[in-house]
N, C-alpha and C. Protein backbone atom coordinates (compact mmCIF):
# COMPACT_ATOMS: atom_id res chain seq x y z
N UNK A 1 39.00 148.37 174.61
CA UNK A 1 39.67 148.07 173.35
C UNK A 1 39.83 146.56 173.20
N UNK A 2 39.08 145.96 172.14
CA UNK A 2 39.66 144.67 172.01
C UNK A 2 40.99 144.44 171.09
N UNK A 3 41.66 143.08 171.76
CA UNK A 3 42.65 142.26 171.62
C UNK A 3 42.09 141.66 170.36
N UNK A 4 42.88 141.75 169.61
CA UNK A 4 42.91 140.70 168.58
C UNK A 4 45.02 139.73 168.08
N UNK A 5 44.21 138.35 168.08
CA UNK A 5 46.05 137.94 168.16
C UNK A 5 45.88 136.90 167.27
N UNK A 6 46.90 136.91 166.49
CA UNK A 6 47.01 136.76 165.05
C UNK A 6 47.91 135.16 164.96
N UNK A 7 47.66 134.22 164.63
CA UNK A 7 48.74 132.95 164.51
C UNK A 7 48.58 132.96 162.92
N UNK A 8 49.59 132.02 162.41
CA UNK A 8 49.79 131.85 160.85
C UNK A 8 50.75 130.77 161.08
N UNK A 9 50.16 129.97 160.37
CA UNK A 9 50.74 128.40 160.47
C UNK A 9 50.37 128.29 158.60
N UNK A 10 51.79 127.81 158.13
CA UNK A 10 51.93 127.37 156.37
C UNK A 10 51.26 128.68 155.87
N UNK A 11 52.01 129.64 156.51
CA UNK A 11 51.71 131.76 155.43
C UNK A 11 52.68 131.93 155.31
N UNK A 12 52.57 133.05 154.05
CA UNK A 12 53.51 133.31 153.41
C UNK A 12 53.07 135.04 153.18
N UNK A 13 54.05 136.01 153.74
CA UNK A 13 53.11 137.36 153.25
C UNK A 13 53.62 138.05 151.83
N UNK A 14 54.84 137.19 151.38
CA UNK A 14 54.84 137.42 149.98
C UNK A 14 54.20 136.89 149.01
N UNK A 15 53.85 135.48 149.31
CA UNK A 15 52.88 135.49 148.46
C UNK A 15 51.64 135.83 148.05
N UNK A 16 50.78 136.37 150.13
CA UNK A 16 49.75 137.26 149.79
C UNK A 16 49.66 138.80 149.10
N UNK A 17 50.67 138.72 149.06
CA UNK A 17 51.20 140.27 148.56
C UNK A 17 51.29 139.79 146.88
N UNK A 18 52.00 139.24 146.33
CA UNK A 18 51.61 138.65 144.90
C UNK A 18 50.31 138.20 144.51
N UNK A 19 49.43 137.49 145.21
CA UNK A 19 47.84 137.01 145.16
C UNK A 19 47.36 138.63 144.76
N UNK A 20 47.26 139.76 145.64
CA UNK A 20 46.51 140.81 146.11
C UNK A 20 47.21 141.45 144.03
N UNK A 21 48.51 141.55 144.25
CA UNK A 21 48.61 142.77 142.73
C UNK A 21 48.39 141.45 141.54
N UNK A 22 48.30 140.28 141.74
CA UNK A 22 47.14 139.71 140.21
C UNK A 22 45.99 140.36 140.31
N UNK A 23 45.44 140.67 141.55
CA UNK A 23 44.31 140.62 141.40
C UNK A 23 44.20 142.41 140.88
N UNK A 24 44.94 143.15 140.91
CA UNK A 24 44.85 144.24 140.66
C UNK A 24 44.81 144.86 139.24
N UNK A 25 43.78 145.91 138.88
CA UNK A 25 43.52 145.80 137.23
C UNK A 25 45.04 146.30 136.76
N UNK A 26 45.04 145.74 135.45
CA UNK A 26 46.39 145.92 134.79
C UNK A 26 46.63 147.37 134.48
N UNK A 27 47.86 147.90 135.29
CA UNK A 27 48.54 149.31 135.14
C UNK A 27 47.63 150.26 135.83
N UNK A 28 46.94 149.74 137.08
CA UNK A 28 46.32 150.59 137.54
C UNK A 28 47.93 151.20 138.55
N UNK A 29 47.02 152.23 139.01
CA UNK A 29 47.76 152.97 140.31
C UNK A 29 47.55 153.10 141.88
N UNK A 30 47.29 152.23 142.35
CA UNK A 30 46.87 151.68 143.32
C UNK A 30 46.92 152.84 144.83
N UNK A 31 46.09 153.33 145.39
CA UNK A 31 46.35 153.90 146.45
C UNK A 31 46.61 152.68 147.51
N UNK A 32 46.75 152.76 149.00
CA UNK A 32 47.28 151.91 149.91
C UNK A 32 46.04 151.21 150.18
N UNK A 33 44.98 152.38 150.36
CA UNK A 33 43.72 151.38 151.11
C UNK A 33 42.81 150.70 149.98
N UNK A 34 43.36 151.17 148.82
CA UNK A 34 42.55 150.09 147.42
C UNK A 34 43.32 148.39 147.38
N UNK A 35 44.70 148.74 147.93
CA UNK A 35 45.77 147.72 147.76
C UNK A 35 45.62 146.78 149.07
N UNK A 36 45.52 147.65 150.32
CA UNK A 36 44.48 146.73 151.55
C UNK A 36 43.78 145.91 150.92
N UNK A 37 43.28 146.22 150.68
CA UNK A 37 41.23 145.44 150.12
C UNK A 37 41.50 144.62 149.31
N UNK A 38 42.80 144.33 148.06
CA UNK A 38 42.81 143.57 147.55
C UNK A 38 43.68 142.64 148.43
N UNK A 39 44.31 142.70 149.39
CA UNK A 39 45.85 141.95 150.16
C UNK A 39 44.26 141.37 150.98
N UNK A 40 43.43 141.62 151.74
CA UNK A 40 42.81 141.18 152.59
C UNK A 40 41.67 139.89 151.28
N UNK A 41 41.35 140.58 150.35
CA UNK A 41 40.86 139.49 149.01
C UNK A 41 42.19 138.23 149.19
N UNK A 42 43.26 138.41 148.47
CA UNK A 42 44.16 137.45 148.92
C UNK A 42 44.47 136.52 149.81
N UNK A 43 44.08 137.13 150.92
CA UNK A 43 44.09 136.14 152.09
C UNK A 43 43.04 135.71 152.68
N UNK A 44 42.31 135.76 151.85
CA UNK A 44 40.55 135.17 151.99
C UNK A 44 39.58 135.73 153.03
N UNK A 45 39.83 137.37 153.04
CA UNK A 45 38.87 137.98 153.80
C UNK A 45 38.24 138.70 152.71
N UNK A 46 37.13 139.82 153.67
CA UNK A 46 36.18 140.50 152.93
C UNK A 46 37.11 142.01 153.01
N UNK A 47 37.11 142.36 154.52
CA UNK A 47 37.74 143.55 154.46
C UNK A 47 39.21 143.35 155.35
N UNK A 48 39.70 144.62 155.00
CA UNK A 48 41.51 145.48 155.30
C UNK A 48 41.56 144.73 157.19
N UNK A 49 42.47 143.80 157.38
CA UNK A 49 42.67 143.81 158.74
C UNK A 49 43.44 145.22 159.02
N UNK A 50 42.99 145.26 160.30
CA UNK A 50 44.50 146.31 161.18
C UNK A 50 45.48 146.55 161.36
N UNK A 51 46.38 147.76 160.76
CA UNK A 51 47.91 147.26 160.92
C UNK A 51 48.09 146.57 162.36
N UNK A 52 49.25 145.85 162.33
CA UNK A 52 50.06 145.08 163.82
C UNK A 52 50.42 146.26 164.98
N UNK A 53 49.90 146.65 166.02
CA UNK A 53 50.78 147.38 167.10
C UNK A 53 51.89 146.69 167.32
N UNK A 54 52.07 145.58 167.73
CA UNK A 54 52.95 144.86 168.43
C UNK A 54 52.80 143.49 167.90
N UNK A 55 53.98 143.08 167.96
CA UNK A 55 54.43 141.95 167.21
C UNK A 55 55.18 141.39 168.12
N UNK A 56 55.31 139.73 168.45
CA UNK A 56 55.65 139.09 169.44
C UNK A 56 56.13 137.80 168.65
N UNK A 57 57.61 137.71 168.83
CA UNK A 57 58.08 136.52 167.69
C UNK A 57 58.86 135.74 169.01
N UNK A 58 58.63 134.87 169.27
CA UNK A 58 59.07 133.53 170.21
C UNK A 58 59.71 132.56 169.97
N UNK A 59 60.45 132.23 170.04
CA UNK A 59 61.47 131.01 169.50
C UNK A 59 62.89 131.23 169.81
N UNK A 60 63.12 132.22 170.03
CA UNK A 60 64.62 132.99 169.93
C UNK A 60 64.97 133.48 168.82
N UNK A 61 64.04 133.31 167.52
CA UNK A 61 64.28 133.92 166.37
C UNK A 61 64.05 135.92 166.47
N UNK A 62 65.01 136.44 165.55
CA UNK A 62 64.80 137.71 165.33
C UNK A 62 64.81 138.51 163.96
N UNK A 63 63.41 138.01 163.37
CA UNK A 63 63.58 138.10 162.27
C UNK A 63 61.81 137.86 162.17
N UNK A 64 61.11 138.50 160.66
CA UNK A 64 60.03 138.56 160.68
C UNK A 64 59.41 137.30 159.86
N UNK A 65 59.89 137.16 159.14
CA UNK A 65 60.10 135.49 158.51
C UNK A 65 58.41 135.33 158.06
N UNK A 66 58.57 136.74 157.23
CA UNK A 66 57.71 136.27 156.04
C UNK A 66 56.18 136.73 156.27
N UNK A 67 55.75 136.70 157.77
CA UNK A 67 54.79 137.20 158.41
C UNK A 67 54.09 138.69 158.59
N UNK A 68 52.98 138.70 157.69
CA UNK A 68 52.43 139.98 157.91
C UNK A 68 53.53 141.28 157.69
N UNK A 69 54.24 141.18 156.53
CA UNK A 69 54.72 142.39 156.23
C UNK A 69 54.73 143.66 155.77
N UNK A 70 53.44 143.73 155.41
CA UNK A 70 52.73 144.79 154.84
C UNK A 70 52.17 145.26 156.11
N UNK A 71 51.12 144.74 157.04
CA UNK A 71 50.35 145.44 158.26
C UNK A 71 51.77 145.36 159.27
N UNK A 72 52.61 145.06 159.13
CA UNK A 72 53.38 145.15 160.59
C UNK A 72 54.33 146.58 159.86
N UNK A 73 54.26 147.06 159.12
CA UNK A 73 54.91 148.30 158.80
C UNK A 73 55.57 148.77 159.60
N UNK A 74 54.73 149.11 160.56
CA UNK A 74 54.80 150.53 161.62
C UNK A 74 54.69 149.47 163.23
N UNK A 75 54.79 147.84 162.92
CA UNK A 75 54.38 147.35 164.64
C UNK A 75 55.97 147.82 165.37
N UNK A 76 55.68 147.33 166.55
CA UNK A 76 56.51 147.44 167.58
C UNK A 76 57.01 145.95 167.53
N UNK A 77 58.36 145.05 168.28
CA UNK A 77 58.71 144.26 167.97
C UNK A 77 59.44 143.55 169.01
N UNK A 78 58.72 142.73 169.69
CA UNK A 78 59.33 142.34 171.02
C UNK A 78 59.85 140.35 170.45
N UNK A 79 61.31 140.22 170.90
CA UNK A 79 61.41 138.98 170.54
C UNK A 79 61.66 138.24 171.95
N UNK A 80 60.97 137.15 172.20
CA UNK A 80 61.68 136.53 173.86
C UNK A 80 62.14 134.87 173.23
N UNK A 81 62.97 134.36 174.07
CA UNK A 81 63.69 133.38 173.73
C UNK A 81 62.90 132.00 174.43
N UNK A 82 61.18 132.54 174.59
CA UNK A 82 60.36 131.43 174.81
C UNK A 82 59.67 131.10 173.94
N UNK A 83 59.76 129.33 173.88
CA UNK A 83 59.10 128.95 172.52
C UNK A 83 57.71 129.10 172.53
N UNK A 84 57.29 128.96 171.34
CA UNK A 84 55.72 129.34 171.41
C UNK A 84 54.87 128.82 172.52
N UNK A 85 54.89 127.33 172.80
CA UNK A 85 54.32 126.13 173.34
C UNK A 85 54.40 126.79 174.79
N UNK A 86 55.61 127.40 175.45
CA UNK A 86 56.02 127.78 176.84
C UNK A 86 55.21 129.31 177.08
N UNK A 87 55.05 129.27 176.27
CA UNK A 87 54.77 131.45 176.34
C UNK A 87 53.50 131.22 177.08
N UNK A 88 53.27 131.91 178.25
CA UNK A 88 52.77 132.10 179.34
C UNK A 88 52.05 133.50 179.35
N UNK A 89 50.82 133.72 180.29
CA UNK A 89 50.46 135.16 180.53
C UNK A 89 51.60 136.53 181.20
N UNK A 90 52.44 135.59 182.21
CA UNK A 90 53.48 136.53 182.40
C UNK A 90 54.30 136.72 181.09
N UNK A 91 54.48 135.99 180.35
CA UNK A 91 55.55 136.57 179.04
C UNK A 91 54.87 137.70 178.06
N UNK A 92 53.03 137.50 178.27
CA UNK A 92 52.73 138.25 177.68
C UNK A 92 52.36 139.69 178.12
N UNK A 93 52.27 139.69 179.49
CA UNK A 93 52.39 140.75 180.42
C UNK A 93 53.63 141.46 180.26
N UNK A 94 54.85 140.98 180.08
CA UNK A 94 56.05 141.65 180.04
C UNK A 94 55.99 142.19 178.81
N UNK A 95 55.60 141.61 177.26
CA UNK A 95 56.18 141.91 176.41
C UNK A 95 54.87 143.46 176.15
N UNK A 96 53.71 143.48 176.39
CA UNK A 96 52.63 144.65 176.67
C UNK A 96 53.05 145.78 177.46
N UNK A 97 53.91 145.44 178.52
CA UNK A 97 54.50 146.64 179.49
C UNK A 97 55.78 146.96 178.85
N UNK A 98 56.70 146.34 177.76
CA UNK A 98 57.38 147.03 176.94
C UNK A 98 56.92 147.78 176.10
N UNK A 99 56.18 147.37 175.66
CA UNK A 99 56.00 147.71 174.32
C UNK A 99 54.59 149.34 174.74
N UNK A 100 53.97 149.04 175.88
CA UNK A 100 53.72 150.57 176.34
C UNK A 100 54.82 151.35 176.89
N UNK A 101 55.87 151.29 176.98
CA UNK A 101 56.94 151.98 177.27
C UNK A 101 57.65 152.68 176.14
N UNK A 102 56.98 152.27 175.09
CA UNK A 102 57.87 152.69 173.52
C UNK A 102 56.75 154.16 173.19
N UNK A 103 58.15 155.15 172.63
CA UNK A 103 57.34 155.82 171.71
C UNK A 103 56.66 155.37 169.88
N UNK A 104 55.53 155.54 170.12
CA UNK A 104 55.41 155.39 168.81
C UNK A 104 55.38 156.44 167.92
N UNK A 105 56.40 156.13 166.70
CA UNK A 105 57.07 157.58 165.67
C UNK A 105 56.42 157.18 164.11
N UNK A 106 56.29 155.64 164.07
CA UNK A 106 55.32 155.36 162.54
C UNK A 106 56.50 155.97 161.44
N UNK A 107 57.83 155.82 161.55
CA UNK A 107 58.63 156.25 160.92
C UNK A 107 58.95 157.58 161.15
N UNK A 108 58.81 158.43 162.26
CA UNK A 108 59.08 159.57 162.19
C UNK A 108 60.66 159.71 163.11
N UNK A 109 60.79 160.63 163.26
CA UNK A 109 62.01 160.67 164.06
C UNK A 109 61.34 160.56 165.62
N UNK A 110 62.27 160.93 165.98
CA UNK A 110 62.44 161.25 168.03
C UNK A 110 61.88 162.38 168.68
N UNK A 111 61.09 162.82 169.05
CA UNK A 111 60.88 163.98 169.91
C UNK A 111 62.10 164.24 170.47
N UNK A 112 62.57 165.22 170.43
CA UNK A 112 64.07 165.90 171.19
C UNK A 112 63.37 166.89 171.79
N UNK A 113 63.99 167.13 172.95
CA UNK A 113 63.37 168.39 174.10
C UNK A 113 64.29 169.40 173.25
N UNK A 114 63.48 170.56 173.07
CA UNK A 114 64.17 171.77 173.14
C UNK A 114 65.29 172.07 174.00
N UNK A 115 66.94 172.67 173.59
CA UNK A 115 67.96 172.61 174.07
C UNK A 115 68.01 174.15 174.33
């Protein structure tokens, strides 16, 4: 499986999200993956990136701040209180062995064991 890892330096995902519905015909009804294709037009690709599995915000901030809000829907969300510049393979080793430790529900509830 390849890694793909995402930086954004001067983005804004509201405004790619405003770029993507100009571009959308007037009073259409947009399914999600027609609305992909135009959000990925917006941000100057050809086609729909991948939603986010995991999301890794560094600074000590906890907060998504604007970044990829549409594909991080459903990510997972690890924050460490190392700044970008310091973040190391062990930080990224830790935050991968969390984040395989999570169930993923994509908005659903909890698996509960039968009582």
């Amino acid at each position: 499986n390849a890694i793909h890892l995402r930086l954004a330096l001067d983005y804004s995902a509201r405004e790619s999200i405003l770029r993507a519905l100009h571009k959308a015909p007037r009073k259409a009804r947009l399914s999600a993956a027609a609305f992909e294709r135009l959000l990925a037009q917006a941000e100057g690709g050809s086609s729909p990136t991948a939603p986010v599995d995991l999301m890794i915000r560094a600074g000590g901030e906890q907060r998504l701040s604007d970044f990829l809000l549409w594909e991080s829907a459903y990510a997972e969300l690890v924050f460490t209180p190392t700044m970008w510049p310091d973040f190391t393979a062990a930080d990224l080793e830790s935050a991968v062995r969390d984040y395989r430790g999570r169930e993923r529900r994509f908005g659903g509830l909890p698996n509960r064991a039968a009582s």
